[in-house]
Protein backbone atom coordinates (compact mmCIF):
# COMPACT_ATOMS: atom_id res chain seq x y z
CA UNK A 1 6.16 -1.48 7.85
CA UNK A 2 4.82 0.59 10.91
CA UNK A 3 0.79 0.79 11.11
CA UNK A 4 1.83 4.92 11.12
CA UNK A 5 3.96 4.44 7.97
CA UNK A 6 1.12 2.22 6.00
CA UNK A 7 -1.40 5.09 7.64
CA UNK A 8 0.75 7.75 5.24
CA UNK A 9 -0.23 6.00 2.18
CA UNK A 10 -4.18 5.42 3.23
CA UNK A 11 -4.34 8.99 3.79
CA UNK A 12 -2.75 9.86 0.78
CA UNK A 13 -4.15 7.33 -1.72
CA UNK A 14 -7.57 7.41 -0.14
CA UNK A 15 -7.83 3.99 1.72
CA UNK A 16 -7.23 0.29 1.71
CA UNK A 17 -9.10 0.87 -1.88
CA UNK A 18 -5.72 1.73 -3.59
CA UNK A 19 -3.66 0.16 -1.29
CA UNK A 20 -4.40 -3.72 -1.20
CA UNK A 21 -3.30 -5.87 -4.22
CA UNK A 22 -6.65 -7.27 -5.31
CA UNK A 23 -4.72 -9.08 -7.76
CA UNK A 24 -2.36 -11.08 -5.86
CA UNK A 25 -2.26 -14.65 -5.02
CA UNK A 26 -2.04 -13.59 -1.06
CA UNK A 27 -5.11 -11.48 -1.40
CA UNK A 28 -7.00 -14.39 -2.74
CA UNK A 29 -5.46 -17.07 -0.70
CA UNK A 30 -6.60 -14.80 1.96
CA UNK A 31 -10.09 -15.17 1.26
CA UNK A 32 -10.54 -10.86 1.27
CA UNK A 33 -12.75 -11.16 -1.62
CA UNK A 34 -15.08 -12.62 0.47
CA UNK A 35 -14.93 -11.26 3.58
CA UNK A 36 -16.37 -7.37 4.95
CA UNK A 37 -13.17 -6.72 7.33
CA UNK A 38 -13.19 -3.07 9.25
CA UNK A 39 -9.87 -0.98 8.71
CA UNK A 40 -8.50 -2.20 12.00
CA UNK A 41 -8.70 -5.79 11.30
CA UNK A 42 -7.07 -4.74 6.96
CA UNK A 43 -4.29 -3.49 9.39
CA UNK A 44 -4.14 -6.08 11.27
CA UNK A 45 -4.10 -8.60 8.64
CA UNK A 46 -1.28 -6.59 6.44
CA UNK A 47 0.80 -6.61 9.83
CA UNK A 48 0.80 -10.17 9.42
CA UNK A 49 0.54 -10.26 5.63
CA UNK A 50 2.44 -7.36 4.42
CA UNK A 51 2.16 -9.09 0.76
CA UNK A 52 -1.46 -8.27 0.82
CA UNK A 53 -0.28 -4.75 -0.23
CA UNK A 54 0.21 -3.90 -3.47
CA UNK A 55 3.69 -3.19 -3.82
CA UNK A 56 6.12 -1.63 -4.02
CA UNK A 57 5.30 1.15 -1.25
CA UNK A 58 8.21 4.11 -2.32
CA UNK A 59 8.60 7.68 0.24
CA UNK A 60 11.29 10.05 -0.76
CA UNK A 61 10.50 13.02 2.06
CA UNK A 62 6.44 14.21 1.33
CA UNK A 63 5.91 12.25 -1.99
CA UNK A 64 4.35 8.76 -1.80
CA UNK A 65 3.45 6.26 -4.56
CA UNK A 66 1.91 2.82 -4.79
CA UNK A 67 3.31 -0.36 -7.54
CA UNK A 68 5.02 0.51 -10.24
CA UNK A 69 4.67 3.91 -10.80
CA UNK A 70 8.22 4.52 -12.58
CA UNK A 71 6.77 8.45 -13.44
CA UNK A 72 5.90 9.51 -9.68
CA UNK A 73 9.80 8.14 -9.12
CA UNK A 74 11.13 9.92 -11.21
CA UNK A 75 9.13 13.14 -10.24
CA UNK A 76 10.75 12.29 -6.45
CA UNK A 77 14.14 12.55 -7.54
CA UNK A 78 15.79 15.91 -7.05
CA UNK A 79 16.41 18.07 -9.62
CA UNK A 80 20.71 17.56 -9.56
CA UNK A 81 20.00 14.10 -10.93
């Protein structure tokens, strides 16, 4: 994923907040909990560890949404489906 493309969803959710999967083994493994990182080295480090993000990251045209979110997927599909 692009840093322009993973920019989309910070801009739309709010930041690396919503984004990053606090959850996951990666994250931990990672040592994030720990650590005060700027936004340029969170991109950085999802560049390299794209698990880091809670997925799965879904664009249909405008409409973003973040994990399992089977509602907002719906909501993206047209209306002739």
């Amino acid at each position: 994923m692009s840093p322009g493309e993973i920019k989309r969803f910070l801009d739309q959710f709010g930041g690396f907040d919503k984004l990053l999967d606090r959850e996951g083994k990666e994250y931990a493994e990672a040592g994030l909990a720990y650590l005060r990182l700027n936004d340029s080295s969170l991109m950085e480090r999802i560049g390299k560890e794209p698990k880091l993000l809670r997925l799965p990251l879904v664009r249909a045209n405008n409409k973003l949404a973040i994990g399992q979110d089977e509602g907002t997927w719906k909501a993206m599909l047209p209306a002739k489906f």
